[in-house]
N, C-alpha and C. Protein backbone atom coordinates (compact mmCIF):
# COMPACT_ATOMS: atom_id res chain seq x y z
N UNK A 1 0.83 -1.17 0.00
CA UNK A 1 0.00 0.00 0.00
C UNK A 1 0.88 1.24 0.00
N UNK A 2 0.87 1.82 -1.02
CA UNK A 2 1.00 3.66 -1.12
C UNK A 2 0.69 4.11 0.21
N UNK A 3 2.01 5.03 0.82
CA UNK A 3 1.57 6.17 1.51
C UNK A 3 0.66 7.43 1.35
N UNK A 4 -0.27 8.20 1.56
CA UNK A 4 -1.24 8.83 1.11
C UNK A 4 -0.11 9.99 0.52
N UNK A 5 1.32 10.32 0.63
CA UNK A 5 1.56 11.81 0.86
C UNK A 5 2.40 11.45 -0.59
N UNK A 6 2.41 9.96 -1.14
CA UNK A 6 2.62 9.49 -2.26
C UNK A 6 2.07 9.73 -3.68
N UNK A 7 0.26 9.52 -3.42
CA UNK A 7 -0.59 9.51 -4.46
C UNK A 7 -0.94 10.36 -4.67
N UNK A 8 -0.61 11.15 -5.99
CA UNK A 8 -1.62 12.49 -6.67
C UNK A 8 -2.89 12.60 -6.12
N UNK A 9 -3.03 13.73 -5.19
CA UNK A 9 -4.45 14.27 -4.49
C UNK A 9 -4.83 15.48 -5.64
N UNK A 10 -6.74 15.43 -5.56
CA UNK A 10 -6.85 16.47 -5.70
C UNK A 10 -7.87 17.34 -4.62
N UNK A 11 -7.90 18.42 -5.04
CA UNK A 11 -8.91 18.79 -4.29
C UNK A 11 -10.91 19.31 -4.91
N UNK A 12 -11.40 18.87 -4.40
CA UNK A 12 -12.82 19.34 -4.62
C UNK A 12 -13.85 19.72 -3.31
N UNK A 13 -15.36 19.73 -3.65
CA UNK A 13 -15.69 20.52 -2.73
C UNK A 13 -16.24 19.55 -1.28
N UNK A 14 -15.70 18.47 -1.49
CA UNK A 14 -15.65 18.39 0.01
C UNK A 14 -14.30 17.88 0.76
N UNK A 15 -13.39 18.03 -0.24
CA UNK A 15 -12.07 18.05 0.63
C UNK A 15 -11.02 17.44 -0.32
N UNK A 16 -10.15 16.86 -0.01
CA UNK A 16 -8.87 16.16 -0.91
C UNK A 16 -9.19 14.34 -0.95
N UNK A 17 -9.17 14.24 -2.20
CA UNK A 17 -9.69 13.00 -2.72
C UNK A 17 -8.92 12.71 -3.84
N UNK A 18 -8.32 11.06 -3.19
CA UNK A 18 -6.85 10.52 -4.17
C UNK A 18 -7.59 10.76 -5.53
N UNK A 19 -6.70 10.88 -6.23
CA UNK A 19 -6.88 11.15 -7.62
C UNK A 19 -7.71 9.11 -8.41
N UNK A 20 -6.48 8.50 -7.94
CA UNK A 20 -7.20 6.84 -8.12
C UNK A 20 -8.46 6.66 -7.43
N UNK A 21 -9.19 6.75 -6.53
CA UNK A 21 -9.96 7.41 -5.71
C UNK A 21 -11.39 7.44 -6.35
N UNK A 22 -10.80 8.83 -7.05
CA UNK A 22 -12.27 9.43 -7.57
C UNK A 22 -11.96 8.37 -9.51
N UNK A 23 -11.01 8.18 -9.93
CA UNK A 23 -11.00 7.12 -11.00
C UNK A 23 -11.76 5.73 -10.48
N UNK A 24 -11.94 4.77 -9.52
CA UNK A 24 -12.56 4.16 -9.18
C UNK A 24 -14.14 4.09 -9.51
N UNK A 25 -14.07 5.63 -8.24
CA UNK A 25 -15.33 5.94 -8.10
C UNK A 25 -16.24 6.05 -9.88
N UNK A 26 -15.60 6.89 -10.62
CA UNK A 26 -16.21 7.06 -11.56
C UNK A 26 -16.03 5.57 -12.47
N UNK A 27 -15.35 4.76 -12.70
CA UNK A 27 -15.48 3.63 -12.98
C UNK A 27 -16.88 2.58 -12.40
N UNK A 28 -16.95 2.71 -10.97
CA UNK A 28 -17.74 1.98 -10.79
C UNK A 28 -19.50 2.47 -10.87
N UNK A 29 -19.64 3.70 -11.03
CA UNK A 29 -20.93 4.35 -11.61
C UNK A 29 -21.23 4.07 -12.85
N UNK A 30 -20.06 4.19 -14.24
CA UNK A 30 -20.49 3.88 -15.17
C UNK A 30 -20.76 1.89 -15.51
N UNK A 31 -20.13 1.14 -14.17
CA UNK A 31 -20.00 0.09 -14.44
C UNK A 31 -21.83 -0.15 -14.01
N UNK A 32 -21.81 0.64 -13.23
CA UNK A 32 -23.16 0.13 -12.20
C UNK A 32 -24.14 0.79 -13.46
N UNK A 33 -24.03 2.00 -14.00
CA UNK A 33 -25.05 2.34 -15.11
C UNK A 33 -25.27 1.43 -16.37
N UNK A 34 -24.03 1.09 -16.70
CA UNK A 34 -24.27 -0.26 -18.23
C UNK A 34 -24.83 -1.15 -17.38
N UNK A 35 -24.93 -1.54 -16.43
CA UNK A 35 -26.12 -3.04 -15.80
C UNK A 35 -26.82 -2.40 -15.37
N UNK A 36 -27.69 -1.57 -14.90
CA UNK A 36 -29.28 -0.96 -15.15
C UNK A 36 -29.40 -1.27 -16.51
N UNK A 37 -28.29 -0.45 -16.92
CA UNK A 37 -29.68 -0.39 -18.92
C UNK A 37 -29.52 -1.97 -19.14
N UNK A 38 -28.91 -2.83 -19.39
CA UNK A 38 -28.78 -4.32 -19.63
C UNK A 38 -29.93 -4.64 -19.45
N UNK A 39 -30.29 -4.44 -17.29
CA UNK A 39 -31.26 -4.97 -17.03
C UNK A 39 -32.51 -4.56 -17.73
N UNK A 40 -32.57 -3.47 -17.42
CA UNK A 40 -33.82 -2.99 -17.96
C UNK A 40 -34.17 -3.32 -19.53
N UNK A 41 -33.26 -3.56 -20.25
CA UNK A 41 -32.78 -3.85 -21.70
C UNK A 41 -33.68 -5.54 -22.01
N UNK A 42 -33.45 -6.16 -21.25
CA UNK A 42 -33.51 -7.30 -20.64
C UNK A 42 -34.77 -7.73 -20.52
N UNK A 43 -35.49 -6.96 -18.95
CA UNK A 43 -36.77 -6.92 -18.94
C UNK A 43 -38.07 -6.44 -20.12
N UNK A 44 -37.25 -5.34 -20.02
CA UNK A 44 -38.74 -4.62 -21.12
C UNK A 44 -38.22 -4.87 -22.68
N UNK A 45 -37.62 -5.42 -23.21
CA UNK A 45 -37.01 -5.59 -24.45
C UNK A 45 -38.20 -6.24 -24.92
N UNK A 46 -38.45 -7.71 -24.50
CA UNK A 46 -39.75 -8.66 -25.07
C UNK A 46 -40.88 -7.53 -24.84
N UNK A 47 -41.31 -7.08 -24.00
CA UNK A 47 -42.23 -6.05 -24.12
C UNK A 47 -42.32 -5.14 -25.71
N UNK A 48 -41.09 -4.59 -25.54
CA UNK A 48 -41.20 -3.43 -26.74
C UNK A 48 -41.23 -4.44 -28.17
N UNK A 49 -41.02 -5.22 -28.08
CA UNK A 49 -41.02 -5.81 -29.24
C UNK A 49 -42.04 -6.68 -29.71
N UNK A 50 -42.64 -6.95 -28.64
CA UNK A 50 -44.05 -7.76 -28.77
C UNK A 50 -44.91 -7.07 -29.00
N UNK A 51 -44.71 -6.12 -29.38
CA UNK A 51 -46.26 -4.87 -29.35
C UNK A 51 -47.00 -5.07 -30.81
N UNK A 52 -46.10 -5.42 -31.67
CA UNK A 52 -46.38 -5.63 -33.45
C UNK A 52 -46.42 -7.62 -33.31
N UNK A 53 -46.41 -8.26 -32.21
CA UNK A 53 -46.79 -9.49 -32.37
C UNK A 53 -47.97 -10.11 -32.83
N UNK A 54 -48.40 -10.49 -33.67
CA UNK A 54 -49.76 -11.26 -33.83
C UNK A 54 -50.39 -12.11 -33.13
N UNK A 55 -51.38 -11.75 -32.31
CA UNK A 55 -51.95 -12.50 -31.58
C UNK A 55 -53.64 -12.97 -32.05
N UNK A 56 -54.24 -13.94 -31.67
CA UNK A 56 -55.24 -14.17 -31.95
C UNK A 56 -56.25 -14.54 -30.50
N UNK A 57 -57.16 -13.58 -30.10
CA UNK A 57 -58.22 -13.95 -29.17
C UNK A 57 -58.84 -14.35 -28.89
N UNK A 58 -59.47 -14.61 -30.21
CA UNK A 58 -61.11 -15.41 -29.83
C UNK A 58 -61.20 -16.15 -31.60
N UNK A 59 -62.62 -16.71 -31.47
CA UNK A 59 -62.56 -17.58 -32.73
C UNK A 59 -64.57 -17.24 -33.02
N UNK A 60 -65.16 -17.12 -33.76
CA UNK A 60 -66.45 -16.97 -33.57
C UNK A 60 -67.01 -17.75 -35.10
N UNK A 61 -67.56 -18.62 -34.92
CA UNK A 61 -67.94 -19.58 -34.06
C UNK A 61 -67.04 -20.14 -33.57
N UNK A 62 -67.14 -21.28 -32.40
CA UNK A 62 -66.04 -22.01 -31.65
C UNK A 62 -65.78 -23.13 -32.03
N UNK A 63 -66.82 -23.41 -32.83
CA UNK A 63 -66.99 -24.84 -34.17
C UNK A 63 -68.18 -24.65 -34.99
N UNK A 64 -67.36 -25.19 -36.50
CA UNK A 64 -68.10 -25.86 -37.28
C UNK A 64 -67.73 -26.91 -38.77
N UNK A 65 -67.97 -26.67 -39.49
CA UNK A 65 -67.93 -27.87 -40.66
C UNK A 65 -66.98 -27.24 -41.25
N UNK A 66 -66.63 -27.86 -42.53
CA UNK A 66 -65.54 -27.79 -43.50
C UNK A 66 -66.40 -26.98 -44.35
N UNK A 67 -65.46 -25.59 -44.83
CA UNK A 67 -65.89 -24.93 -45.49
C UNK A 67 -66.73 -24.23 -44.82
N UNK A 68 -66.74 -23.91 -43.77
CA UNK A 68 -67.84 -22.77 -43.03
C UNK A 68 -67.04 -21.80 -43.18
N UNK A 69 -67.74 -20.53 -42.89
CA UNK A 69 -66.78 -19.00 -42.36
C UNK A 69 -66.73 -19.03 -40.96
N UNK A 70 -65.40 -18.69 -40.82
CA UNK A 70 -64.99 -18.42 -39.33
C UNK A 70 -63.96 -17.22 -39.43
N UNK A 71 -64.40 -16.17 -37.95
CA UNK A 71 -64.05 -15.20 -37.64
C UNK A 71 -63.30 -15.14 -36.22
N UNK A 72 -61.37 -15.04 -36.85
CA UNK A 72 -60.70 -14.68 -35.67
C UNK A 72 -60.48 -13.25 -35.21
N UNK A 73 -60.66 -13.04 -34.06
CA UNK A 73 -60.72 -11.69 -33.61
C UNK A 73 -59.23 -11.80 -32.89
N UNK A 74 -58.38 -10.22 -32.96
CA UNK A 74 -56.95 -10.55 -32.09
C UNK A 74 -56.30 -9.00 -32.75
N UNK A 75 -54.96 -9.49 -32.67
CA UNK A 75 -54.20 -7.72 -32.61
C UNK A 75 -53.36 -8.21 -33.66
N UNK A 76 -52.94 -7.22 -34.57
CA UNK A 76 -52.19 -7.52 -35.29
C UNK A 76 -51.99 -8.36 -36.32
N UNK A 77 -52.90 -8.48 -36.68
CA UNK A 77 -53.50 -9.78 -37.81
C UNK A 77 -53.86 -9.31 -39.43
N UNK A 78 -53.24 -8.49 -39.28
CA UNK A 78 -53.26 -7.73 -40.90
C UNK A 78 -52.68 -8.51 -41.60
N UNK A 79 -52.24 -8.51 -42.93
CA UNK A 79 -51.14 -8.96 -43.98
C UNK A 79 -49.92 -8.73 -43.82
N UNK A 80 -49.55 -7.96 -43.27
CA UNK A 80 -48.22 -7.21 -43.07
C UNK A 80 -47.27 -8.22 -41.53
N UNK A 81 -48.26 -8.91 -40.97
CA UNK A 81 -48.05 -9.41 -39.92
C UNK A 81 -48.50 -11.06 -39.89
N UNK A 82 -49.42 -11.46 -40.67
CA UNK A 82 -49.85 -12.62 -40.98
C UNK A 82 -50.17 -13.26 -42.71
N UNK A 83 -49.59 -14.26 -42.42
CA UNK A 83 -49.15 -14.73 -44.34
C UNK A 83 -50.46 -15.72 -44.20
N UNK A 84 -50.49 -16.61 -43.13
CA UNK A 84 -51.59 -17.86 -43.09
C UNK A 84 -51.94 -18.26 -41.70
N UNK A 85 -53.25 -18.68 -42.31
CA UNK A 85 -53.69 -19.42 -41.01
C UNK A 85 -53.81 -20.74 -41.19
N UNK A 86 -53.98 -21.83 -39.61
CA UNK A 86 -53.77 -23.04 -40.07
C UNK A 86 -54.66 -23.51 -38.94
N UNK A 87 -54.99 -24.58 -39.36
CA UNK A 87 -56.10 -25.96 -37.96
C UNK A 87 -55.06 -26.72 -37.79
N UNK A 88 -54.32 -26.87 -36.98
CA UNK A 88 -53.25 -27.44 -36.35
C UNK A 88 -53.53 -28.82 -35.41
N UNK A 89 -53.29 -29.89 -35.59
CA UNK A 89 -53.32 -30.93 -34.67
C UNK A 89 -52.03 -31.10 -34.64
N UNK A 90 -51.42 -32.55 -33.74
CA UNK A 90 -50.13 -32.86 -33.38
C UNK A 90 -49.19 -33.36 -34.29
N UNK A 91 -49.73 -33.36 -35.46
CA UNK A 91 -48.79 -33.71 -36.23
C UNK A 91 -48.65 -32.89 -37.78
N UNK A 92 -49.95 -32.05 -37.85
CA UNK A 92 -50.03 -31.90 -39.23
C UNK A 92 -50.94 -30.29 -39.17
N UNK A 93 -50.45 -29.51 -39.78
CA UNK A 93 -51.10 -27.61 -39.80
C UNK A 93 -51.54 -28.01 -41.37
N UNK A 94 -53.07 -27.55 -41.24
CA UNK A 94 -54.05 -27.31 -42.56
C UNK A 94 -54.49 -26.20 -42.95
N UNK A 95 -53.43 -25.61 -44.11
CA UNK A 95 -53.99 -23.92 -44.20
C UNK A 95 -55.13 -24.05 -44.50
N UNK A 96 -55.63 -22.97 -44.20
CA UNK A 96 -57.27 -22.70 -44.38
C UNK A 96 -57.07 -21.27 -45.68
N UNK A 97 -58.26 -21.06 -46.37
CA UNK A 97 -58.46 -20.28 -47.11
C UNK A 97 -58.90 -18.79 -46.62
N UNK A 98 -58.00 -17.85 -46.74
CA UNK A 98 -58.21 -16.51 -45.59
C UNK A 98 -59.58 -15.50 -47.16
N UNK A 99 -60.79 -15.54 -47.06
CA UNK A 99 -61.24 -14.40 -47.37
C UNK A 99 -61.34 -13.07 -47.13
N UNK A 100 -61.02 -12.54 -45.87
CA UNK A 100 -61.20 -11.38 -45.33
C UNK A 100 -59.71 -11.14 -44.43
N UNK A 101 -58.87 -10.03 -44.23
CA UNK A 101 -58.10 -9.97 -43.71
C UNK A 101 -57.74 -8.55 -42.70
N UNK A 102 -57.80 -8.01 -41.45
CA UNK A 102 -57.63 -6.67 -41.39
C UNK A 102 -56.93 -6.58 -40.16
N UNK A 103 -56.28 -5.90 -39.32
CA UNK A 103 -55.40 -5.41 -38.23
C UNK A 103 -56.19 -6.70 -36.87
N UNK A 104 -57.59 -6.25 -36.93
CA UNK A 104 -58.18 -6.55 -35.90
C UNK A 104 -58.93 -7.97 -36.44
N UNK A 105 -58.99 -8.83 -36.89
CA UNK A 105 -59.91 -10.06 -37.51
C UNK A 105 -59.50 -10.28 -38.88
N UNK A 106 -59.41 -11.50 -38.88
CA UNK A 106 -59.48 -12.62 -40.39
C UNK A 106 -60.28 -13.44 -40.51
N UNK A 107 -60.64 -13.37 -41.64
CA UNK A 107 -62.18 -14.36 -41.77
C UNK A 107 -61.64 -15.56 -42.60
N UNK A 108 -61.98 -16.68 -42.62
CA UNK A 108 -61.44 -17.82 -42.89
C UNK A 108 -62.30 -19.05 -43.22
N UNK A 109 -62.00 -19.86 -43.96
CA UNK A 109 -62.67 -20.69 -44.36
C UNK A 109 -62.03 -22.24 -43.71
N UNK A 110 -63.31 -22.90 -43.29
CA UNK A 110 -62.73 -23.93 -42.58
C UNK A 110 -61.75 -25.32 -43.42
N UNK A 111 -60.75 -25.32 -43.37
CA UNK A 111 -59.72 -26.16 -44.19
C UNK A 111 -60.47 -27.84 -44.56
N UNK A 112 -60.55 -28.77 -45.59
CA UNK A 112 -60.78 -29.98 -45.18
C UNK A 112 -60.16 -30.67 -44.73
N UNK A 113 -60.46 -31.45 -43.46
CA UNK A 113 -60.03 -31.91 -41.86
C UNK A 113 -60.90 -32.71 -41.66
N UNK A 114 -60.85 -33.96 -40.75
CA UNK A 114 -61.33 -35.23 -40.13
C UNK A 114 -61.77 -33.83 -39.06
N UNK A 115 -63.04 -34.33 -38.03
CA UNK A 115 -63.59 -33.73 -37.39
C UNK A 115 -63.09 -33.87 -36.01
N UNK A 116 -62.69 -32.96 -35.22
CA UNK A 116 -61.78 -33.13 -34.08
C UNK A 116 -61.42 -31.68 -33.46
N UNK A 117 -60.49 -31.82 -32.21
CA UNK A 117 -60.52 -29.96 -31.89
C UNK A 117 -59.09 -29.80 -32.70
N UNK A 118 -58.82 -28.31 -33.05
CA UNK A 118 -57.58 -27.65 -33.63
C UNK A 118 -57.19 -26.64 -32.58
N UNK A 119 -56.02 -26.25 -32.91
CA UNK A 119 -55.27 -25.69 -32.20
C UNK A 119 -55.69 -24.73 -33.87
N UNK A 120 -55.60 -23.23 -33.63
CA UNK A 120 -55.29 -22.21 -34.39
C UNK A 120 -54.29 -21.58 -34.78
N UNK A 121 -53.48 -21.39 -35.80
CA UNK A 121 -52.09 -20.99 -35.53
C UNK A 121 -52.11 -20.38 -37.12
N UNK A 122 -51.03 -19.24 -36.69
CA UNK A 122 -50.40 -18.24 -37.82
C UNK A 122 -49.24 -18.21 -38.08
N UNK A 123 -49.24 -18.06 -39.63
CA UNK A 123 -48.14 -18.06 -40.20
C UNK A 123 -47.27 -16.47 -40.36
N UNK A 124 -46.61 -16.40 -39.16
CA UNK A 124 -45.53 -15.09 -40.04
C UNK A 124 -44.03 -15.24 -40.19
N UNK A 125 -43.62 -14.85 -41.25
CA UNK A 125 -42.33 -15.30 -42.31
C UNK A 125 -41.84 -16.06 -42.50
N UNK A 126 -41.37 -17.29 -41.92
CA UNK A 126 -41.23 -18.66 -42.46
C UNK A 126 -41.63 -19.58 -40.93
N UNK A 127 -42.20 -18.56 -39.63
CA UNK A 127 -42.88 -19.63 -38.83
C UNK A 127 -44.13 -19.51 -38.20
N UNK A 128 -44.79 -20.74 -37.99
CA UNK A 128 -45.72 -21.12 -37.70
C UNK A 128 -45.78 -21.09 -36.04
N UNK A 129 -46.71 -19.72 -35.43
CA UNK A 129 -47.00 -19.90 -34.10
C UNK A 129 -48.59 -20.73 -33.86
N UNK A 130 -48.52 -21.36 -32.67
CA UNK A 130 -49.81 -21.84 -31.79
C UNK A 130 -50.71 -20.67 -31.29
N UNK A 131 -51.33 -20.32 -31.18
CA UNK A 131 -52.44 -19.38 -30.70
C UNK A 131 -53.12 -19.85 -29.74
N UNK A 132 -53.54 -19.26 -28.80
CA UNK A 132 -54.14 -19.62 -27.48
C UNK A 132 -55.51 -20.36 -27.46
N UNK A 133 -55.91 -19.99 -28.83
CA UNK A 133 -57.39 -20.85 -29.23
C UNK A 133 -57.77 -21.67 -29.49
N UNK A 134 -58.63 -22.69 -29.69
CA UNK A 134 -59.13 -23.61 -30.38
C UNK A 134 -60.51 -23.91 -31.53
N UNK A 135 -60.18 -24.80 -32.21
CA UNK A 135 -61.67 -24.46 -32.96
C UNK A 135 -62.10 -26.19 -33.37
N UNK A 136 -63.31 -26.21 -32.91
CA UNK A 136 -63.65 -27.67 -33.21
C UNK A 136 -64.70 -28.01 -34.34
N UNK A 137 -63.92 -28.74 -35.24
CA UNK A 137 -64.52 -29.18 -36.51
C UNK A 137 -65.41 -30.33 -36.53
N UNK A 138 -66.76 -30.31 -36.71
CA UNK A 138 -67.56 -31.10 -36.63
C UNK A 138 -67.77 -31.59 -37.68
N UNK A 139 -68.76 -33.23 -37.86
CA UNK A 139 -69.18 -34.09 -38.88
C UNK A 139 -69.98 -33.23 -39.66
């Protein structure tokens, strides 16, 4: 350890403070400021970016036949955000025929499918998400 009468002091307004000292100090503020923004970077990042996500809410009707019209209601469901829709079971997604398309709802034609429940799911840019909904295709 350096004797104090060793290390370049300076002075400021509350007294004499080693010069390494206040280099520390200011080191460890900007160290402590880049991990806030990280964090925060971190947290709210999926936020800010999910805001243009396509989501789908509801399904109206909740079933019916092949070739019926069906109306998904949700955010972000324009063209610009959705290429296709699909009746999804565990092994196999059946695009359906989109007639109507707008920010808030796509109207859709029911795909031909064995009668059973689907999972709903959209196509944007080369993937295929699950949607929180279901829609059950009857005989």
């Amino acid at each position: 350890m350096l004797p104090i009468e060793s290390v370049e002091q300076e002075s400021d307004s509350v007294g004499m403070v080693c010069s390494q000292c206040k280099r520390a100090v200011s080191y460890y503020h900007t160290t402590l400021a880049l991990l806030v923004a990280a964090a925060l970077l971190t947290l709210l990042g999926p936020l800010l970016f999910a805001q243009g996500s396509p989501l789908v809410t509801g399904v109206d009707p909740s079933s019916g036949k092949v070739n019926d019209t069906v109306t998904m209601a949700g955010e972000n469901l324009g063209k610009g955000n959705v290429s296709a829709v699909f009746l999804s079971d565990d092994k196999t997604d059946y695009k359906a025929t989109l007639i109507e398309q707008n920010e808030e709802k796509i109207v859709m034609k029911v795909p031909h499918v064995r009668p059973g429940r689907y999972n709903i799911s959209i196509q944007k840019g080369n993937a295929i998400y699950i949607q929180p909904v279901r829609f059950t295709v009857q005989q």
